[in-house]
N, C-alpha and C. Protein backbone atom coordinates (compact mmCIF):
# COMPACT_ATOMS: atom_id res chain seq x y z
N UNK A 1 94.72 96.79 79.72
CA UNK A 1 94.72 96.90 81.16
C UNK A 1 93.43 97.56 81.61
N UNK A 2 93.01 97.45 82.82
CA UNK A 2 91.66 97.37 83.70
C UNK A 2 91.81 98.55 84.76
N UNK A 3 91.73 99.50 84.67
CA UNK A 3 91.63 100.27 85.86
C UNK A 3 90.48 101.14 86.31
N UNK A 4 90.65 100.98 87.68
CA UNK A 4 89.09 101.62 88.35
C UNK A 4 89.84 103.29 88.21
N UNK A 5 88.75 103.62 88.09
CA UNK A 5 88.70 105.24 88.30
C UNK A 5 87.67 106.00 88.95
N UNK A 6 88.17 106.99 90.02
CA UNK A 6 86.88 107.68 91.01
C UNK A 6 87.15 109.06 90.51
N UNK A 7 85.68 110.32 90.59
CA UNK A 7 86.04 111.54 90.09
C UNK A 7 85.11 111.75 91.28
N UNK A 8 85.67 113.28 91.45
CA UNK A 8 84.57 114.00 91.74
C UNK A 8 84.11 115.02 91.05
N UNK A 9 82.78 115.73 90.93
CA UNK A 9 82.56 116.47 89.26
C UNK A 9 81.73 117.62 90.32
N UNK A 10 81.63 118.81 89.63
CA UNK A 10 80.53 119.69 90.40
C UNK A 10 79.34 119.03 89.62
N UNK A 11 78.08 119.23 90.19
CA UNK A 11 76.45 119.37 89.76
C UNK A 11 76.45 120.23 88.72
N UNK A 12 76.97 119.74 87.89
CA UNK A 12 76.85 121.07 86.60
C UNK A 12 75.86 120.19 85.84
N UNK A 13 75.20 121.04 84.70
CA UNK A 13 74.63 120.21 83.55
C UNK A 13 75.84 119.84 82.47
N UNK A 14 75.78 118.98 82.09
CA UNK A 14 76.71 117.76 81.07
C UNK A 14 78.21 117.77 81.81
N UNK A 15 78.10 118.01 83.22
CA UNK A 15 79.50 117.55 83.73
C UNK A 15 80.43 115.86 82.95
N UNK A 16 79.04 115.32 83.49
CA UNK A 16 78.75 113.73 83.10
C UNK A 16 79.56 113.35 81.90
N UNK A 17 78.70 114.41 80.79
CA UNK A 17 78.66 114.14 79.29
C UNK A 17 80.29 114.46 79.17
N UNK A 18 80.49 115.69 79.81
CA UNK A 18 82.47 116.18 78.94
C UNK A 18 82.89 114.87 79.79
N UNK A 19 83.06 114.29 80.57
CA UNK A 19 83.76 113.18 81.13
C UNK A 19 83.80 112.04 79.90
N UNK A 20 82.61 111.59 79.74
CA UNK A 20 82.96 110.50 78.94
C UNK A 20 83.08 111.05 77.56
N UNK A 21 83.07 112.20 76.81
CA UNK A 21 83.59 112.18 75.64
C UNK A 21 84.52 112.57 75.89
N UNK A 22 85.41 112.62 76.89
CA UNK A 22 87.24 112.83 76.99
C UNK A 22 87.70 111.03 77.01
N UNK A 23 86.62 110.09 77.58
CA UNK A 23 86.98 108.65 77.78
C UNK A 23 86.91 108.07 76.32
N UNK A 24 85.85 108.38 75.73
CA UNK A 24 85.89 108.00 74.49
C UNK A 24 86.82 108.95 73.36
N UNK A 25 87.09 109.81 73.14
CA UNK A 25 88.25 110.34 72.54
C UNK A 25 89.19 109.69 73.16
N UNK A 26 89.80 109.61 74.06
CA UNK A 26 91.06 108.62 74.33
C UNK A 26 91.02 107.23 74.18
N UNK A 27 90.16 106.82 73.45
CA UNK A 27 90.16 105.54 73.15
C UNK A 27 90.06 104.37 74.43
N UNK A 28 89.46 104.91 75.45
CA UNK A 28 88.98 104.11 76.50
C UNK A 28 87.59 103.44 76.43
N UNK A 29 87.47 102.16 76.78
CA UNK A 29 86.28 101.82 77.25
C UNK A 29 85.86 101.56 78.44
N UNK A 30 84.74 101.72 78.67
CA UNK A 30 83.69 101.72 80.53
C UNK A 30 83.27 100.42 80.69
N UNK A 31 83.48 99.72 81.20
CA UNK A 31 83.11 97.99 81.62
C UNK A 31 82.15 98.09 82.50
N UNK A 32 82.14 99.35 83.84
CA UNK A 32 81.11 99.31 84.83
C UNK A 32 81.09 101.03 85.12
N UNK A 33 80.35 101.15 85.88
CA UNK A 33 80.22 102.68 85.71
C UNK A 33 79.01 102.80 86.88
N UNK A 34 79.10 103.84 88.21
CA UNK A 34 77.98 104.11 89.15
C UNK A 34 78.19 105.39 89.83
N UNK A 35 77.07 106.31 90.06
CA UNK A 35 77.36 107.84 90.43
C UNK A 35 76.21 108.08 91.07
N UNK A 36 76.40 108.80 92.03
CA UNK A 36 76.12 109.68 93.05
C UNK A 36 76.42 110.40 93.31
N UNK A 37 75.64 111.21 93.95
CA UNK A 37 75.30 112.68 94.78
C UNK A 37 75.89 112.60 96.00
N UNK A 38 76.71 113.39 96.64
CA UNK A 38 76.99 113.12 98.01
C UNK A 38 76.88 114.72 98.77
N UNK A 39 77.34 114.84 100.05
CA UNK A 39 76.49 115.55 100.71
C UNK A 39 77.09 116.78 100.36
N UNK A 40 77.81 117.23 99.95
CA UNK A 40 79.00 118.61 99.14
C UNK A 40 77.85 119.00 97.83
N UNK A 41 77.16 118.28 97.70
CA UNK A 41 76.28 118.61 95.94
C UNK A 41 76.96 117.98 94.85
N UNK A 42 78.38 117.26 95.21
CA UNK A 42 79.13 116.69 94.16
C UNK A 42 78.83 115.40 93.90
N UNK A 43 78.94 115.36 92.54
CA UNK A 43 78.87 114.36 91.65
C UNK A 43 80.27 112.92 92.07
N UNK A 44 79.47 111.86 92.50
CA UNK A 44 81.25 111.19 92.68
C UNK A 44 81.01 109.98 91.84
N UNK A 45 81.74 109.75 90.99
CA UNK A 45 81.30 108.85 89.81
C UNK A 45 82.74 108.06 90.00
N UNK A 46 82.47 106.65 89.82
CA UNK A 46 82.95 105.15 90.17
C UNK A 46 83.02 104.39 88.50
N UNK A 47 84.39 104.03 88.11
CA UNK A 47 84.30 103.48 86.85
C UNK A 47 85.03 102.38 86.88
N UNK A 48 85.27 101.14 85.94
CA UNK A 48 86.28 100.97 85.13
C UNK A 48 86.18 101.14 84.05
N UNK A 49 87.84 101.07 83.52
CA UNK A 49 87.79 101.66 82.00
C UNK A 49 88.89 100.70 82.04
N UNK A 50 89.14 100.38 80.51
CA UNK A 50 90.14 99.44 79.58
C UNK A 50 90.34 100.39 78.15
N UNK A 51 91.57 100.03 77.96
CA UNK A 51 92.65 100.83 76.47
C UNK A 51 93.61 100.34 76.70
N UNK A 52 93.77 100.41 75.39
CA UNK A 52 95.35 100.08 74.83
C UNK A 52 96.48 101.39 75.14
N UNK A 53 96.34 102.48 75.40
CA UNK A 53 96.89 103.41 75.72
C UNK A 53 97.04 103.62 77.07
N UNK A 54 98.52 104.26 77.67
CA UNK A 54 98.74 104.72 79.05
C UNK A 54 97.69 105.63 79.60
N UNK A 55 97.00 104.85 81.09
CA UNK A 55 96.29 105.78 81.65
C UNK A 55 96.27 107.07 82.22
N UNK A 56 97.79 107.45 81.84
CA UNK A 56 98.29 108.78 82.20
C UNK A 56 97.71 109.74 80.74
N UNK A 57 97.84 109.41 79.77
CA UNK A 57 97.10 110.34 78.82
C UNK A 57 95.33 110.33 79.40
N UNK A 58 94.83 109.42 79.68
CA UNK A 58 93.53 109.78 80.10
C UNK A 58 93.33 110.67 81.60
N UNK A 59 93.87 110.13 82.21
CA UNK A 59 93.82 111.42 83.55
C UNK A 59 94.35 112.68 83.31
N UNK A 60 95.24 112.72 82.33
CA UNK A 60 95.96 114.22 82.05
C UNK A 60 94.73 114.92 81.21
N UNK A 61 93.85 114.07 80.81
CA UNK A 61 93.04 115.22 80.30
C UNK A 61 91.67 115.33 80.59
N UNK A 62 91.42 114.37 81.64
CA UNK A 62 90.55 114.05 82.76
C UNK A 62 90.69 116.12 83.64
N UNK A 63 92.13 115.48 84.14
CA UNK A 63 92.06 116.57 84.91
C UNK A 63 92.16 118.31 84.07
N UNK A 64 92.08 118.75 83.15
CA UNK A 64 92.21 119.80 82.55
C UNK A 64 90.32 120.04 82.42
N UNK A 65 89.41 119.03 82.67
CA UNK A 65 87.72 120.07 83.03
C UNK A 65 87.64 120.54 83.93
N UNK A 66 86.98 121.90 84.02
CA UNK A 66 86.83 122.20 84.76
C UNK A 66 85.98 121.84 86.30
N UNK A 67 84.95 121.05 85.47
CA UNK A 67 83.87 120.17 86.34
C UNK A 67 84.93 119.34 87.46
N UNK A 68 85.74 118.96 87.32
CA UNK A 68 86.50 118.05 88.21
C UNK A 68 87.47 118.73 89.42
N UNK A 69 86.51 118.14 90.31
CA UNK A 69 87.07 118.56 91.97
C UNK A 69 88.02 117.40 92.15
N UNK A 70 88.37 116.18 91.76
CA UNK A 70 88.55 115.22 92.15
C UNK A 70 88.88 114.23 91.89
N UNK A 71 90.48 113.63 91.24
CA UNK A 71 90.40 112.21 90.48
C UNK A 71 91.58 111.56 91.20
N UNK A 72 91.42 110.00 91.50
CA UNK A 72 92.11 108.92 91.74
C UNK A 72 92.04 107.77 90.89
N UNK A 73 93.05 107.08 90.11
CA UNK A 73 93.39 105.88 89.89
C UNK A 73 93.73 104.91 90.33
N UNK A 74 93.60 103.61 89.68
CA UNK A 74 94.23 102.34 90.40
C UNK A 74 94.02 101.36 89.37
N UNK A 75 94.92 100.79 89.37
CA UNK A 75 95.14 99.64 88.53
C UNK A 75 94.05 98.38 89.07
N UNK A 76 93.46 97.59 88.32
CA UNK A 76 92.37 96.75 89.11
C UNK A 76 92.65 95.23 88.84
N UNK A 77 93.20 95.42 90.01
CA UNK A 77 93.77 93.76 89.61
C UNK A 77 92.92 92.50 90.14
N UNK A 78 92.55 91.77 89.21
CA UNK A 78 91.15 90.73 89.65
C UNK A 78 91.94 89.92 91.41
N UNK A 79 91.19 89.61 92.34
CA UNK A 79 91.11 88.95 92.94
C UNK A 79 92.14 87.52 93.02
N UNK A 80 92.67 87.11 93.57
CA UNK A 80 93.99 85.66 93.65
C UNK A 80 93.16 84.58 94.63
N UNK A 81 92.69 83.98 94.20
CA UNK A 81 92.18 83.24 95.51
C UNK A 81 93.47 82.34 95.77
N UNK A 82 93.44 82.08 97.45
CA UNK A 82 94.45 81.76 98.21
C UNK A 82 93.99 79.72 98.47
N UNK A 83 95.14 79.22 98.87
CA UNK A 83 95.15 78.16 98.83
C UNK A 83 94.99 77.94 99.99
C-alpha cells in the first residue's frame, strides 16, 4: 500500500536524517519526497512511502522524535477516471 505522508520537523541539523532512518528501519520505501521551509522556520516535508507493514507502526515511531511538530497520513489512492 501507497500512502502520502506530511511532517512538520523543527530546523534542526539531521532532523531530515532521524526521519528517514525511522522510514527505513521500518521497512518503508519513499517513491516521491519534497520539503520546505515555511514561514514558522519549520521544516514541512511531503512524501510517499510503500511497505508491507501497517502504517500505524511507522507513524508510532514517526511520532516519538523529537524534531516532529507535526504528522498526517492518508492512504493514496491513484485517481478513477470517470466515464
Amino acid at each position: 500500500m501507497q500512502y502520502q505522508v506530511s511532517l512538520e520537523l523543527s530546523n534542526e541539523p539531521a532532523a531530515l536524517e532521524r526521519v528517514l532512518q525511522v522510514i527505513r528501519y521500518r521497512q518503508f520505501a519513499i517513491s516521491e519526497m519534497a520539503m520546505n521551509r515555511n514561514e514558522q522556520d519549520k521544516l514541512t516535508v511531503n512524501m510517499k512511502v510503500s511497505g508491507q507493514h501497517s502504517i500505524n507502526i511507522l507513524t508510532s515511531q514517526l511520532n516519538k522524535l523529537y524534531d516532529l511538530a507535526d504528522l498526517t497520513t492518508q492512504l493514496d489512492m491513484p485517481l478513477q477516471a470517470t466515464a
